[in-house]
PDB file of N, CA and C in Angstrom:
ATOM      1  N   UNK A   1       3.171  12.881 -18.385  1.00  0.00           N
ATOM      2  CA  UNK A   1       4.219  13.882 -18.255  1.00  0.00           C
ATOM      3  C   UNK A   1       4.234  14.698 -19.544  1.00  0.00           C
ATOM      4  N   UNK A   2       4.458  15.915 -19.576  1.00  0.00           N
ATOM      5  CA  UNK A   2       4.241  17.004 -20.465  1.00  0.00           C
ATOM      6  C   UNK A   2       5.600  17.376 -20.713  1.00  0.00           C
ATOM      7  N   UNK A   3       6.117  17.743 -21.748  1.00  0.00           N
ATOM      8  CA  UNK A   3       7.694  18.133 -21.720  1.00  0.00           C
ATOM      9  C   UNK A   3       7.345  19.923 -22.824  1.00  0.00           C
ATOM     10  N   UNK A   4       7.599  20.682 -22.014  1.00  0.00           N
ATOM     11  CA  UNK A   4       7.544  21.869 -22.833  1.00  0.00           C
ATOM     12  C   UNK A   4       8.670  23.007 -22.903  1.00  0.00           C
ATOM     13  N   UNK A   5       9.084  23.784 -24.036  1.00  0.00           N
ATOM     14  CA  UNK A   5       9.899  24.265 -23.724  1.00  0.00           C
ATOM     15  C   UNK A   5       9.818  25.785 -22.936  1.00  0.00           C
ATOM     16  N   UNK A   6      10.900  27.011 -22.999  1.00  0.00           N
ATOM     17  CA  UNK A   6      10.797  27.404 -21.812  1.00  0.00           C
ATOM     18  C   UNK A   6       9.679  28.694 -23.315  1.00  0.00           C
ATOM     19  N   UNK A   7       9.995  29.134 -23.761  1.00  0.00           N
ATOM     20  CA  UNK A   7       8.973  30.016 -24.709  1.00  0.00           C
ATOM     21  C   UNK A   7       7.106  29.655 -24.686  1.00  0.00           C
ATOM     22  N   UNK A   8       7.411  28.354 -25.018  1.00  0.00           N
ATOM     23  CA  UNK A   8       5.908  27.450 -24.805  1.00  0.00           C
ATOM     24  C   UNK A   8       5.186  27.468 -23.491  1.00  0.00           C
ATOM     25  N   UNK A   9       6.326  27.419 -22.419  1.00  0.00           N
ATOM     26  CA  UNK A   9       5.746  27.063 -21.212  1.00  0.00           C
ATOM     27  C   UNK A   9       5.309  28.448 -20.231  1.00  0.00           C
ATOM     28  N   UNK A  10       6.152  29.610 -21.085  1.00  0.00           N
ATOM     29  CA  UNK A  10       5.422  31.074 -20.446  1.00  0.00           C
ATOM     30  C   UNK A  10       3.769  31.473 -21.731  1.00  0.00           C
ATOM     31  N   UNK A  11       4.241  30.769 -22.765  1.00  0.00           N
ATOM     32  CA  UNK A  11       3.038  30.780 -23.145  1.00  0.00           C
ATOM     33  C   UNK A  11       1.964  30.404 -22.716  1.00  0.00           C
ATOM     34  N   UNK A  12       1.846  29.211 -22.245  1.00  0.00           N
ATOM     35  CA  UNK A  12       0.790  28.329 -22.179  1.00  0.00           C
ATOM     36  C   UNK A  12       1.131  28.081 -20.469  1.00  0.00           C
ATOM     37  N   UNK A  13       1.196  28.788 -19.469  1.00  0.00           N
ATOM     38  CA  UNK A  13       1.133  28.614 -18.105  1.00  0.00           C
ATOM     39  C   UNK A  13       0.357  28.304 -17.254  1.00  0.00           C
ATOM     40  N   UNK A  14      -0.623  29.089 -17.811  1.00  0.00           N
ATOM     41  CA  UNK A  14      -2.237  28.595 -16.957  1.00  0.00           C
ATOM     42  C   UNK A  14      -2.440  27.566 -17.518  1.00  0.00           C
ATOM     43  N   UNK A  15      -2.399  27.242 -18.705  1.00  0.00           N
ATOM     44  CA  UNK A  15      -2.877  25.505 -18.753  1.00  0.00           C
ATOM     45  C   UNK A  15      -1.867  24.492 -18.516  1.00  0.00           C
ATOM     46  N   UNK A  16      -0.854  24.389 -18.124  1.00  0.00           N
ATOM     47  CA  UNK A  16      -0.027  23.567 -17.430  1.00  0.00           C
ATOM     48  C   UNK A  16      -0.481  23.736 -15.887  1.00  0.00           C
ATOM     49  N   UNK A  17      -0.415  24.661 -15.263  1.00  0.00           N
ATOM     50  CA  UNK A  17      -0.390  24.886 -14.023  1.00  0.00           C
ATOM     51  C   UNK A  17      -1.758  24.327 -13.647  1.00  0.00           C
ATOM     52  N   UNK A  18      -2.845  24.583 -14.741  1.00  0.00           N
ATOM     53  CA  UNK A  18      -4.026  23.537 -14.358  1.00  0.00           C
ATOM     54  C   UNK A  18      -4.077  22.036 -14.400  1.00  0.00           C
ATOM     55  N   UNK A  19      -3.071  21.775 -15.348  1.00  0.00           N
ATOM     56  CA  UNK A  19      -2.897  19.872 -15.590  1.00  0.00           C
ATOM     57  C   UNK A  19      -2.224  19.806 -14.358  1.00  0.00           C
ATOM     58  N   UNK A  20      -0.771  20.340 -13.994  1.00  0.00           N
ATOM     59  CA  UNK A  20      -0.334  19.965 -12.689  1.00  0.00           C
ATOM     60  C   UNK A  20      -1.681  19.770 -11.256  1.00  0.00           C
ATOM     61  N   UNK A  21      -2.412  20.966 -11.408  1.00  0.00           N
ATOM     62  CA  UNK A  21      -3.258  21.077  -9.937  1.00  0.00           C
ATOM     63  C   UNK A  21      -4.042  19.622 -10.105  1.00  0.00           C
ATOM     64  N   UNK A  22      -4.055  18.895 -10.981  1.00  0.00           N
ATOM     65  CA  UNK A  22      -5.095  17.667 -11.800  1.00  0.00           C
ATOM     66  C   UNK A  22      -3.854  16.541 -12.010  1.00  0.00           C
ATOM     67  N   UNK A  23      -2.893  16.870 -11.367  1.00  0.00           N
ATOM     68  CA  UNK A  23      -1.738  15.166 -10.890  1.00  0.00           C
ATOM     69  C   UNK A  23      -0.795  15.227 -11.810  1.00  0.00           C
ATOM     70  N   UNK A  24      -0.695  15.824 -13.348  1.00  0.00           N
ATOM     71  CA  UNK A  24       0.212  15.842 -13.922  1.00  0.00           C
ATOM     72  C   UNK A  24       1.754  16.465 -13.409  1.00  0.00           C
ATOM     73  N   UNK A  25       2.365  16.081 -14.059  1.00  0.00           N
ATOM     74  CA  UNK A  25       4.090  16.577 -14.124  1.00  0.00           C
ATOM     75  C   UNK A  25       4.165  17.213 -15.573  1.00  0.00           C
ATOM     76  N   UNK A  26       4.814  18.544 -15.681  1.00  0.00           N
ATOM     77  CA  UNK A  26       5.290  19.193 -16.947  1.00  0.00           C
ATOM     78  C   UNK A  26       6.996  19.634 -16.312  1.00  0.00           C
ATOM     79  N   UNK A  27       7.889  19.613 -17.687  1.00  0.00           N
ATOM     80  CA  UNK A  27       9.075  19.188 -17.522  1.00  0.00           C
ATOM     81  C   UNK A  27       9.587  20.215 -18.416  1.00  0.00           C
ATOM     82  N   UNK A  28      10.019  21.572 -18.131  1.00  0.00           N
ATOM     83  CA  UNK A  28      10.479  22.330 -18.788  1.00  0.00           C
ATOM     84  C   UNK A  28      11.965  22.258 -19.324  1.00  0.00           C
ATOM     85  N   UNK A  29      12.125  22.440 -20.767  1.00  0.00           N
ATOM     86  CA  UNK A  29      13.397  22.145 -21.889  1.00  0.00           C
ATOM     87  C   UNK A  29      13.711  23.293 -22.162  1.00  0.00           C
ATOM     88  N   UNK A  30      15.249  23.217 -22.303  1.00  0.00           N
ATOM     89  CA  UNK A  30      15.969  24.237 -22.943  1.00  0.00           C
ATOM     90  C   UNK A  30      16.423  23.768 -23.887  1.00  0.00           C
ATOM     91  N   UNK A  31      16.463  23.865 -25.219  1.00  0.00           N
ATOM     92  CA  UNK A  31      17.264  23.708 -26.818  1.00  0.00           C
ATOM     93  C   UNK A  31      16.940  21.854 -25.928  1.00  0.00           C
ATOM     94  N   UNK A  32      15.809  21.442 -25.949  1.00  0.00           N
ATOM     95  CA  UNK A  32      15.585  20.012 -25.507  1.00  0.00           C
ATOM     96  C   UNK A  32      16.577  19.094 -24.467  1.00  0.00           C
ATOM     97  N   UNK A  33      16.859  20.087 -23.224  1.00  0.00           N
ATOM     98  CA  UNK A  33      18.012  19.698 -22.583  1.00  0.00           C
ATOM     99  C   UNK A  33      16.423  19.668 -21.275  1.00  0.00           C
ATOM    100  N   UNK A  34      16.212  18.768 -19.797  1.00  0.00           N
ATOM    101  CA  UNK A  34      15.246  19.407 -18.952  1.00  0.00           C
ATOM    102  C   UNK A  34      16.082  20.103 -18.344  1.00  0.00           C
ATOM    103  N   UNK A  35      15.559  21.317 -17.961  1.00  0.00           N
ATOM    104  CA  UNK A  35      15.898  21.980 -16.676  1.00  0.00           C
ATOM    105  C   UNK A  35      15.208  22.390 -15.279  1.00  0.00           C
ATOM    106  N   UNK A  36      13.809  22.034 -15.356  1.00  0.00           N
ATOM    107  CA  UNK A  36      13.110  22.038 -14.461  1.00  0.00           C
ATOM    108  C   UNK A  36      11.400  21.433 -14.532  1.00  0.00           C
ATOM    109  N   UNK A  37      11.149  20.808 -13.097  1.00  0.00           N
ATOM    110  CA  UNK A  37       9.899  19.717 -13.483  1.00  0.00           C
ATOM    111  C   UNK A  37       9.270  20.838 -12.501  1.00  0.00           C
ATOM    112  N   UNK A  38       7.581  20.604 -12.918  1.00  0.00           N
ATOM    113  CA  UNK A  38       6.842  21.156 -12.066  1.00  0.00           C
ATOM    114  C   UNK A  38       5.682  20.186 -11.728  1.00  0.00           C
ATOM    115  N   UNK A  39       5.601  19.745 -10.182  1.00  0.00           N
ATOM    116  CA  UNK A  39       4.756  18.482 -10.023  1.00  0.00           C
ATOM    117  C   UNK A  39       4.358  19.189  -9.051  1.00  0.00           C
ATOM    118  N   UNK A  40       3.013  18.601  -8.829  1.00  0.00           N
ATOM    119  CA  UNK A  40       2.096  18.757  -7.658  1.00  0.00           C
ATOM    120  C   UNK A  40       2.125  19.079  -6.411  1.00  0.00           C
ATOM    121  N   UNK A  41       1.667  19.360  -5.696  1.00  0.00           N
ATOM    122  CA  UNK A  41       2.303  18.993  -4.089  1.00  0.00           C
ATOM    123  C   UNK A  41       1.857  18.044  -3.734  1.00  0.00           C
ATOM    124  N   UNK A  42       1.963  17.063  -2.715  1.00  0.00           N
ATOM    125  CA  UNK A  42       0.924  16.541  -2.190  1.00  0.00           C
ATOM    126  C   UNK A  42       0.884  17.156  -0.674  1.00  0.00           C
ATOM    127  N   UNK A  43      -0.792  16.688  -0.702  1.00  0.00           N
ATOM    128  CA  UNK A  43      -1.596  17.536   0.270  1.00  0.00           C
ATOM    129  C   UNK A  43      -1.650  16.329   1.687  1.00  0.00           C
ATOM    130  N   UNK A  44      -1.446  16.923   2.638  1.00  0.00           N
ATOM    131  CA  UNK A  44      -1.693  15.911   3.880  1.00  0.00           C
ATOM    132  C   UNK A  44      -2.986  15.678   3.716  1.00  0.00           C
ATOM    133  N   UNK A  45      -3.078  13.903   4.336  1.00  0.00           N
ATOM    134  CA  UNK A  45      -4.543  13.908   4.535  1.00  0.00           C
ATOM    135  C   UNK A  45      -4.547  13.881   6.235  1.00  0.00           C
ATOM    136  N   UNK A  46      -5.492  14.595   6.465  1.00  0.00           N
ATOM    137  CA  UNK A  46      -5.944  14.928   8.111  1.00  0.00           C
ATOM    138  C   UNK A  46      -6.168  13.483   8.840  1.00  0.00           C
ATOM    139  N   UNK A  47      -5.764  12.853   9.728  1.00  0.00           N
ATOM    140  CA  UNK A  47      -6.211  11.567  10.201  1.00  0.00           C
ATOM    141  C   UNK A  47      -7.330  12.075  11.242  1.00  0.00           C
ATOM    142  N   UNK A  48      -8.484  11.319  11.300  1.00  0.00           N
ATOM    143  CA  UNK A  48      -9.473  11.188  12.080  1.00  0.00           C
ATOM    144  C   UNK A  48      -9.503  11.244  13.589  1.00  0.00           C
ATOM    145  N   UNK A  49      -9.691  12.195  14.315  1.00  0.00           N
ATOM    146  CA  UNK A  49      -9.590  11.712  15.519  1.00  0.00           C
ATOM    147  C   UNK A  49     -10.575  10.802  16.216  1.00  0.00           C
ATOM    148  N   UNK A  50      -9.904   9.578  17.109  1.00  0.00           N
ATOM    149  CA  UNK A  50     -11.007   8.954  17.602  1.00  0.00           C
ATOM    150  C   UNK A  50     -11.513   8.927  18.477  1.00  0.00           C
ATOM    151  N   UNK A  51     -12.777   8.399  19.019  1.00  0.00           N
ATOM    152  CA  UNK A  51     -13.544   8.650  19.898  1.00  0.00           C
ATOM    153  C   UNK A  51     -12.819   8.214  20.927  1.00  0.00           C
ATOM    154  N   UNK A  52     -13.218   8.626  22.778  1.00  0.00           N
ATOM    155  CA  UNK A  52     -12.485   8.197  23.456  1.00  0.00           C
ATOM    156  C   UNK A  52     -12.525   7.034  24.187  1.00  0.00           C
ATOM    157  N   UNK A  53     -13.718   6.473  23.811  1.00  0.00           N
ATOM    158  CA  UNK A  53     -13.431   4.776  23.839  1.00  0.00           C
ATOM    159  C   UNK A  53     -12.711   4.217  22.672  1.00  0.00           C
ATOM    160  N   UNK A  54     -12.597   4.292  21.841  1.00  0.00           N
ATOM    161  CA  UNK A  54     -11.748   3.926  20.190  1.00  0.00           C
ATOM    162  C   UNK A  54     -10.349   4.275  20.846  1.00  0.00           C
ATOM    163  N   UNK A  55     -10.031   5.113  21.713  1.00  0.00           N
ATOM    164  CA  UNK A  55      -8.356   5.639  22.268  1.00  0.00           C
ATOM    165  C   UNK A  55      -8.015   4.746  22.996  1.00  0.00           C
ATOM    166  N   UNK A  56      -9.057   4.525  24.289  1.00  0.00           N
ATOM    167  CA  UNK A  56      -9.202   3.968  25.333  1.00  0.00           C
ATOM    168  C   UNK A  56      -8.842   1.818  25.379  1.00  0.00           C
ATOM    169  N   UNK A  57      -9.542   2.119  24.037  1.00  0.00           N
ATOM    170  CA  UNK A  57      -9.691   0.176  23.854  1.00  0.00           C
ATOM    171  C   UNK A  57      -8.084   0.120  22.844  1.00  0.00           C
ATOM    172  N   UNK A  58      -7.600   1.201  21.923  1.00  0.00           N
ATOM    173  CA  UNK A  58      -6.423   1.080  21.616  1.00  0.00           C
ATOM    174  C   UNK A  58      -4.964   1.062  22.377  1.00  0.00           C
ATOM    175  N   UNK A  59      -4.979   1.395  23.873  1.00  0.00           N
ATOM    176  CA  UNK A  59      -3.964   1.336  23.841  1.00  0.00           C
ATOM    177  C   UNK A  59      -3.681   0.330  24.999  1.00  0.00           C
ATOM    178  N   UNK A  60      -2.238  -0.479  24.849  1.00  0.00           N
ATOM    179  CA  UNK A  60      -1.778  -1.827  25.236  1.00  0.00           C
ATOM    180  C   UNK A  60      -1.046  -1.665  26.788  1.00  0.00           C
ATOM    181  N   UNK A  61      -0.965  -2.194  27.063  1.00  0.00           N
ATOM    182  CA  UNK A  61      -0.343  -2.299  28.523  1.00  0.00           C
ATOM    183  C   UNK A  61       0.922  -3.139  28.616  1.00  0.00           C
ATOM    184  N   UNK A  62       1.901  -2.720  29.037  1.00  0.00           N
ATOM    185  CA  UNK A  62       3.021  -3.611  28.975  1.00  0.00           C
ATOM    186  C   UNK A  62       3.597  -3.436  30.323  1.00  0.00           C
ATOM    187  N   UNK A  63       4.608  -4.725  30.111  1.00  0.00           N
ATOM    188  CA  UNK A  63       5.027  -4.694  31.776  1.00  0.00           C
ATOM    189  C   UNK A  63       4.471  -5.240  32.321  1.00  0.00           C
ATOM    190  N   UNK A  64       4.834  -5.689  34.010  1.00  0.00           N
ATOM    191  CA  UNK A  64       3.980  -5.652  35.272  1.00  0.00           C
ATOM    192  C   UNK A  64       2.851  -4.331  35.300  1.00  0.00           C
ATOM    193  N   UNK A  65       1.624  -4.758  35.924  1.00  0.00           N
ATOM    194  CA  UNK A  65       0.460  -4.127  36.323  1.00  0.00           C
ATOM    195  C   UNK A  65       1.569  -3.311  37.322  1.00  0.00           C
ATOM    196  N   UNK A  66       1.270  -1.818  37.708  1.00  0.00           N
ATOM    197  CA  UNK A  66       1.286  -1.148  38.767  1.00  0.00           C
ATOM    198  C   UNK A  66       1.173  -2.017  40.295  1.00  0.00           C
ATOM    199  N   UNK A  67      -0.232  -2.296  40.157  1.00  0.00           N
ATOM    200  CA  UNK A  67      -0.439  -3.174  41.727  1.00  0.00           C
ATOM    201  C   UNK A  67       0.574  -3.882  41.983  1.00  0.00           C
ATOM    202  N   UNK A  68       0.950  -4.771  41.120  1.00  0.00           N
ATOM    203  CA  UNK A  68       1.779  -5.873  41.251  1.00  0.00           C
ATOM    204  C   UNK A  68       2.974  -5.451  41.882  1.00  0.00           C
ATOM    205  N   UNK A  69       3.136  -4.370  40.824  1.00  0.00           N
ATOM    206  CA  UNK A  69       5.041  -3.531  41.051  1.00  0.00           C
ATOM    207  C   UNK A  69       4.576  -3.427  42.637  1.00  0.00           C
ATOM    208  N   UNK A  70       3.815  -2.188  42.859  1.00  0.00           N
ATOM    209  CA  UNK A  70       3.076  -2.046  44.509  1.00  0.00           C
ATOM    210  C   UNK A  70       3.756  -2.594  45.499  1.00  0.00           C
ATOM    211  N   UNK A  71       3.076  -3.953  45.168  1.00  0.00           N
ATOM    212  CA  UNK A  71       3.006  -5.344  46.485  1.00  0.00           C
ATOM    213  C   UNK A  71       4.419  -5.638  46.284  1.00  0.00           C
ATOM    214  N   UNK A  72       5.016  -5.793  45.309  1.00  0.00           N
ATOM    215  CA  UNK A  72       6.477  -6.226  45.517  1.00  0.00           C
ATOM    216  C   UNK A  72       7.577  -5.632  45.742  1.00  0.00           C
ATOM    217  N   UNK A  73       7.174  -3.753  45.738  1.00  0.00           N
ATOM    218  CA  UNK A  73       8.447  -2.993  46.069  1.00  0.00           C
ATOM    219  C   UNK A  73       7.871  -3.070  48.042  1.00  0.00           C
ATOM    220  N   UNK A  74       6.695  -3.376  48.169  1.00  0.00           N
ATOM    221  CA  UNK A  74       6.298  -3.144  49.332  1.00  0.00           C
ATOM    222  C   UNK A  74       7.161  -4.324  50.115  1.00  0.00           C
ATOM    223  N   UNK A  75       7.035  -5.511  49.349  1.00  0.00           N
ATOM    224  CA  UNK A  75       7.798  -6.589  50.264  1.00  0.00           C
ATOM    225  C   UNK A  75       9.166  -6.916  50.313  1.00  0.00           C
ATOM    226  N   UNK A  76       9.393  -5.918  49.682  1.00  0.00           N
ATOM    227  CA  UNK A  76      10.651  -5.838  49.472  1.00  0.00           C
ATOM    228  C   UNK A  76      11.564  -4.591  50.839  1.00  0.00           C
ATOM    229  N   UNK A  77      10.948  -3.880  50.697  1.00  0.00           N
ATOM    230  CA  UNK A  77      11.363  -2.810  51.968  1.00  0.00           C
ATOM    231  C   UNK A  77      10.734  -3.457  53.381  1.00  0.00           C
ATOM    232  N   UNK A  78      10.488  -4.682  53.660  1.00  0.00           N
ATOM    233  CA  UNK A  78      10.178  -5.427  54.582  1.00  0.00           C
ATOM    234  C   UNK A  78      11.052  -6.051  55.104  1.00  0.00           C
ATOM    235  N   UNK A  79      11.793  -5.995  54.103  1.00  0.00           N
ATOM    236  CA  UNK A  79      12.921  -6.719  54.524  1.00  0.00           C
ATOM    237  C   UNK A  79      14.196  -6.931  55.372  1.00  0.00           C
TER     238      UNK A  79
END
């Protein structure tokens, strides 16, 4: 973390603004009071899309099977 004041920090901007793009935090002072931090962004990381067997084998089944439901709403209106 970098602590600079506000004279220093219009001085020297491009090289803060390059330590920030490189993970740092700089912490701008007034008469050594902070009044404002300047940190990074963070950047999304993109998740992978997967193949469609990798989709296919991921996803779970819950419940009764369909068929099952089927046969038993069927024997049920038999009634």
């Amino acid at each position: 973390m970098i602590k600079a004041g506000i004279k220093d920090a219009r001085q020297h901007f491009t090289e803060y603004i390059s330590k920030v793009e490189k993970g740092e935090e700089v912490i701008i002072t007034k008469r050594t009071e902070p009044i404002a931090k300047i940190t990074p962004i963070k950047k999304k990381v993109k998740a992978l899309l997967m193949s469609h067997k990798e989709l296919r084998n991921s996803i779970v089944a819950k419940g009764t099977p369909l068929s099952e439901a089927v046969i038993q709403s069927r024997k049920e209106e038999a009634y």
